[in-house]
Each structure stands twice: as structure tokens, then as C-alpha cells.
PDB file of N, CA and C in Angstrom:
ATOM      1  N   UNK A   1       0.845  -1.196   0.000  1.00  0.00           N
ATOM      2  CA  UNK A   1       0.000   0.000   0.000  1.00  0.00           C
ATOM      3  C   UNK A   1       0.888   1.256   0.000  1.00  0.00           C
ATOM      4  N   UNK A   2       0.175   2.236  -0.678  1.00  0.00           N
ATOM      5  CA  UNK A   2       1.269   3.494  -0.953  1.00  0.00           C
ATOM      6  C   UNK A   2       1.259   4.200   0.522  1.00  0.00           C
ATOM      7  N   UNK A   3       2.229   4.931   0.647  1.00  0.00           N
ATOM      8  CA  UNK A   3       2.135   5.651   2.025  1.00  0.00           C
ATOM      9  C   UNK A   3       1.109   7.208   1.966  1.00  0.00           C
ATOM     10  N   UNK A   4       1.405   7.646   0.608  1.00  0.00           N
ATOM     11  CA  UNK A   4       0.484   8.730   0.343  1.00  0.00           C
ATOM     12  C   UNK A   4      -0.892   8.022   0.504  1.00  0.00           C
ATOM     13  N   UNK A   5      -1.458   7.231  -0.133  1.00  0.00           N
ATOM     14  CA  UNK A   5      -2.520   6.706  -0.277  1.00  0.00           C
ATOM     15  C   UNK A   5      -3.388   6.961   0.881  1.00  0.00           C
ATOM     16  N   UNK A   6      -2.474   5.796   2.208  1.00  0.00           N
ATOM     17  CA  UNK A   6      -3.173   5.707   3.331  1.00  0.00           C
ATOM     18  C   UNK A   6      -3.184   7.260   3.798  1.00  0.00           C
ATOM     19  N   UNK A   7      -2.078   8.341   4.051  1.00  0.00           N
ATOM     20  CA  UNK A   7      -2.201   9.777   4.551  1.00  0.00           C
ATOM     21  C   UNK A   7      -4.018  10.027   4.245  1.00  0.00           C
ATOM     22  N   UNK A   8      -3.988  10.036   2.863  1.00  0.00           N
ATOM     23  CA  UNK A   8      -5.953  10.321   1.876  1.00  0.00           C
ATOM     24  C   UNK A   8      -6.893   9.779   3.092  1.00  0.00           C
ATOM     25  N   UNK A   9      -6.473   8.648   3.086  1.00  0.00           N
ATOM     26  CA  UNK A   9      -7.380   8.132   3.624  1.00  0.00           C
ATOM     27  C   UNK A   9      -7.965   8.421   5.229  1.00  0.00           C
ATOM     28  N   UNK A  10      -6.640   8.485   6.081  1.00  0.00           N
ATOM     29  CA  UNK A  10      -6.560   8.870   7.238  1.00  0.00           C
ATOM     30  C   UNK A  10      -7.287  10.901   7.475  1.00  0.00           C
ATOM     31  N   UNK A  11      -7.356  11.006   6.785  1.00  0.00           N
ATOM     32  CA  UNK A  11      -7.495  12.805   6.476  1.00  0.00           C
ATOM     33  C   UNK A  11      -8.962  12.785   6.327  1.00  0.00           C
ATOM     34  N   UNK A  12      -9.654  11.869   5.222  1.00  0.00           N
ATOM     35  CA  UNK A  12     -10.409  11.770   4.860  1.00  0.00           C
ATOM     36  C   UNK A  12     -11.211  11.653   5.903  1.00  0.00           C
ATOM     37  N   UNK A  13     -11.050  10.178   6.888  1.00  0.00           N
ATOM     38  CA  UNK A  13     -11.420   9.919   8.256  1.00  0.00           C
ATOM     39  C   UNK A  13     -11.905  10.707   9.485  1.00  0.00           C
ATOM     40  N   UNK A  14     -10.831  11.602   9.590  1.00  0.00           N
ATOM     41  CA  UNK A  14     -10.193  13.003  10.275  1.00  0.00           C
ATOM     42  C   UNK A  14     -11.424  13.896  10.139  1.00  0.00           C
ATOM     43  N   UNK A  15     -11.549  14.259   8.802  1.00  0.00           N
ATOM     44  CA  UNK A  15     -12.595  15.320   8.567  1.00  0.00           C
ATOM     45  C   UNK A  15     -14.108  14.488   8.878  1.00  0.00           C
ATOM     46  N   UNK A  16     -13.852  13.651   8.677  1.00  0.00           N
ATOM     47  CA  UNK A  16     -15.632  13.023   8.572  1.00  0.00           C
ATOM     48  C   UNK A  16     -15.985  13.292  10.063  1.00  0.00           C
ATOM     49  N   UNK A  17     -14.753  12.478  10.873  1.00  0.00           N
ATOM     50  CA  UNK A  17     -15.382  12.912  12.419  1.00  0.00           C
ATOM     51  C   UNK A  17     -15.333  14.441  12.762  1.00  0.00           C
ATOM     52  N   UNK A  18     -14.193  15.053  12.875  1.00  0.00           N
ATOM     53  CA  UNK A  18     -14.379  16.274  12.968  1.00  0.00           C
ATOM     54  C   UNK A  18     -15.530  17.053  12.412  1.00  0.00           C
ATOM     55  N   UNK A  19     -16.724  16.473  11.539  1.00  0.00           N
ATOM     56  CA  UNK A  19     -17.831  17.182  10.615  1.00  0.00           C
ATOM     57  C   UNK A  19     -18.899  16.720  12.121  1.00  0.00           C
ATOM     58  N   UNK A  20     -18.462  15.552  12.322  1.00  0.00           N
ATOM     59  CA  UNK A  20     -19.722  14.738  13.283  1.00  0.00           C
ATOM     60  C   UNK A  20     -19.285  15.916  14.548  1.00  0.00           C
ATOM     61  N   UNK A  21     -18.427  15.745  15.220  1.00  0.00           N
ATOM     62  CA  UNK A  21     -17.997  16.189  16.544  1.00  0.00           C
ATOM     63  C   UNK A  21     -18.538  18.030  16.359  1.00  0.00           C
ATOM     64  N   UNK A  22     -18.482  18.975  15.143  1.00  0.00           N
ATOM     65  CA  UNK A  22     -18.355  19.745  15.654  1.00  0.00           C
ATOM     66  C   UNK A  22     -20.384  19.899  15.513  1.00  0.00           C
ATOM     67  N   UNK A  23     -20.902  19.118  14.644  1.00  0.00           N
ATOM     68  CA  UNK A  23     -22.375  19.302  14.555  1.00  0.00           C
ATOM     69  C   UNK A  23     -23.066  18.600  15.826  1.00  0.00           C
ATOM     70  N   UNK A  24     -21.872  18.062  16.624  1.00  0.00           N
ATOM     71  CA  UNK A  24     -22.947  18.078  17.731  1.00  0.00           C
ATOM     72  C   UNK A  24     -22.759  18.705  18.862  1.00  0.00           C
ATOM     73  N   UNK A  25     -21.658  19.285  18.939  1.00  0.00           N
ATOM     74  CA  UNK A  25     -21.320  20.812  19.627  1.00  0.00           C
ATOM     75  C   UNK A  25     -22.305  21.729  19.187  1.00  0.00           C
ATOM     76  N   UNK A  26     -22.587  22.309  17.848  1.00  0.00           N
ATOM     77  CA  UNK A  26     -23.789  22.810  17.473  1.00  0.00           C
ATOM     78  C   UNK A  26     -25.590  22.549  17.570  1.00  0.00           C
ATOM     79  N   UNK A  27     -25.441  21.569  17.619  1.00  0.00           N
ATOM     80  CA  UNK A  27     -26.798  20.683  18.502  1.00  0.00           C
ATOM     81  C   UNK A  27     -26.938  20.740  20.234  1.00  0.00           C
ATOM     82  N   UNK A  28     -25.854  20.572  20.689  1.00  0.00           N
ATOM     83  CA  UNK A  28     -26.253  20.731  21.960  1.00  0.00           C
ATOM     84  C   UNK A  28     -26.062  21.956  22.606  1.00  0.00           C
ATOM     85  N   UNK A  29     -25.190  23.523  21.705  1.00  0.00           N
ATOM     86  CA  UNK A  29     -25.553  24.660  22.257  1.00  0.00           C
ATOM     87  C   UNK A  29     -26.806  25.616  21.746  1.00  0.00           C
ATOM     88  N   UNK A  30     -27.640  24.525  20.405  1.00  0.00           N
ATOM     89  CA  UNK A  30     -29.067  25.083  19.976  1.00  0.00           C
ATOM     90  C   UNK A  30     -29.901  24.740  21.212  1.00  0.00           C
ATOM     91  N   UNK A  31     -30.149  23.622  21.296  1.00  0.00           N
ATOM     92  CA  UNK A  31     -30.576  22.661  22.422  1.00  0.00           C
ATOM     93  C   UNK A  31     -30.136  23.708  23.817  1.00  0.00           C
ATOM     94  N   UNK A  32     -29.091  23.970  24.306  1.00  0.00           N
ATOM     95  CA  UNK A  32     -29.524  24.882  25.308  1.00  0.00           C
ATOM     96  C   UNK A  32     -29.978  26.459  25.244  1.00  0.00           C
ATOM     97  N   UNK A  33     -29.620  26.777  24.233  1.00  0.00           N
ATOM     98  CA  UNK A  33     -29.905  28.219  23.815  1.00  0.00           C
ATOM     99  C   UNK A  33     -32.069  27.942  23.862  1.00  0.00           C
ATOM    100  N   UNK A  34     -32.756  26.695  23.293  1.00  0.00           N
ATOM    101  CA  UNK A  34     -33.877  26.697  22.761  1.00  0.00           C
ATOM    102  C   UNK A  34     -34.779  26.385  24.427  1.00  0.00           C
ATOM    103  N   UNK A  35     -33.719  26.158  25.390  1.00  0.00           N
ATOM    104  CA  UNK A  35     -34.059  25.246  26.889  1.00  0.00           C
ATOM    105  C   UNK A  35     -34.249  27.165  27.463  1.00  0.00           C
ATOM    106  N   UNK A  36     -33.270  27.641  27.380  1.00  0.00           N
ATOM    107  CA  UNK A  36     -33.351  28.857  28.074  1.00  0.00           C
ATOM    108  C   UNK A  36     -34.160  29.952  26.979  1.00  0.00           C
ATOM    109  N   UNK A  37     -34.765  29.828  26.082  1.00  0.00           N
ATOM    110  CA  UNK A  37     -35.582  30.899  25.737  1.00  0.00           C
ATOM    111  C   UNK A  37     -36.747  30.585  25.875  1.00  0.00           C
ATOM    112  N   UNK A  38     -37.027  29.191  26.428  1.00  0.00           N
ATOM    113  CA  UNK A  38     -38.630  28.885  26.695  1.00  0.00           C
ATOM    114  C   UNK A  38     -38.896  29.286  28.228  1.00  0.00           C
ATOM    115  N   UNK A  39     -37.679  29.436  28.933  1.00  0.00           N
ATOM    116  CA  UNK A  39     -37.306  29.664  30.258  1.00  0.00           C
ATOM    117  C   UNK A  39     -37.851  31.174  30.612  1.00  0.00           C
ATOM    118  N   UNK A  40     -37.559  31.967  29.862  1.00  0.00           N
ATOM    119  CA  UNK A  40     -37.723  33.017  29.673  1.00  0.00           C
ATOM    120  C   UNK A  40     -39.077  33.582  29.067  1.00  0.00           C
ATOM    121  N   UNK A  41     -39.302  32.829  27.995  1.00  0.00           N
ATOM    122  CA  UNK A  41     -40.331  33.643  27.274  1.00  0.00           C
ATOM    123  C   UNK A  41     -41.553  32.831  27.944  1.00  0.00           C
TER     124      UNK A  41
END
């Protein structure tokens, strides 16, 4: 197996989670932002 090859691949990996991890950082500060405006309103 090429060594570049696997780098693609590993990167590729990298970003997919990093896409997951940061959309659910974004989900759970909608999720409290949506907890405290019902709090309020």
C-alpha cells in the first residue's frame, strides 16, 4: 500500500469525524440556547 494513499485516507477519516464532533457541539448549544428561551419567554 502506498504511504500517500493511506495519509488520503486517514485525512479523509479526520474530517468526517471532525464534521460529526463539531455538529454536535452545534446541537447541543441550539438545544440549550432553545431550553433557556422557553425559560424566559
Amino acid at each position: 500500500m502506498n504511504l500517500n494513499e493511506t495519509k488520503k485516507d486517514l485525512n479523509l477519516e479526520n474530517k468526517k469525524e471532525l464534521g460529526k464532533s463539531k455538529l454536535k457541539v452545534l446541537t447541543n448549544e441550539n438545544d440549550f440556547l432553545v431550553k433557556n428561551l422557553k425559560k424566559a419567554g
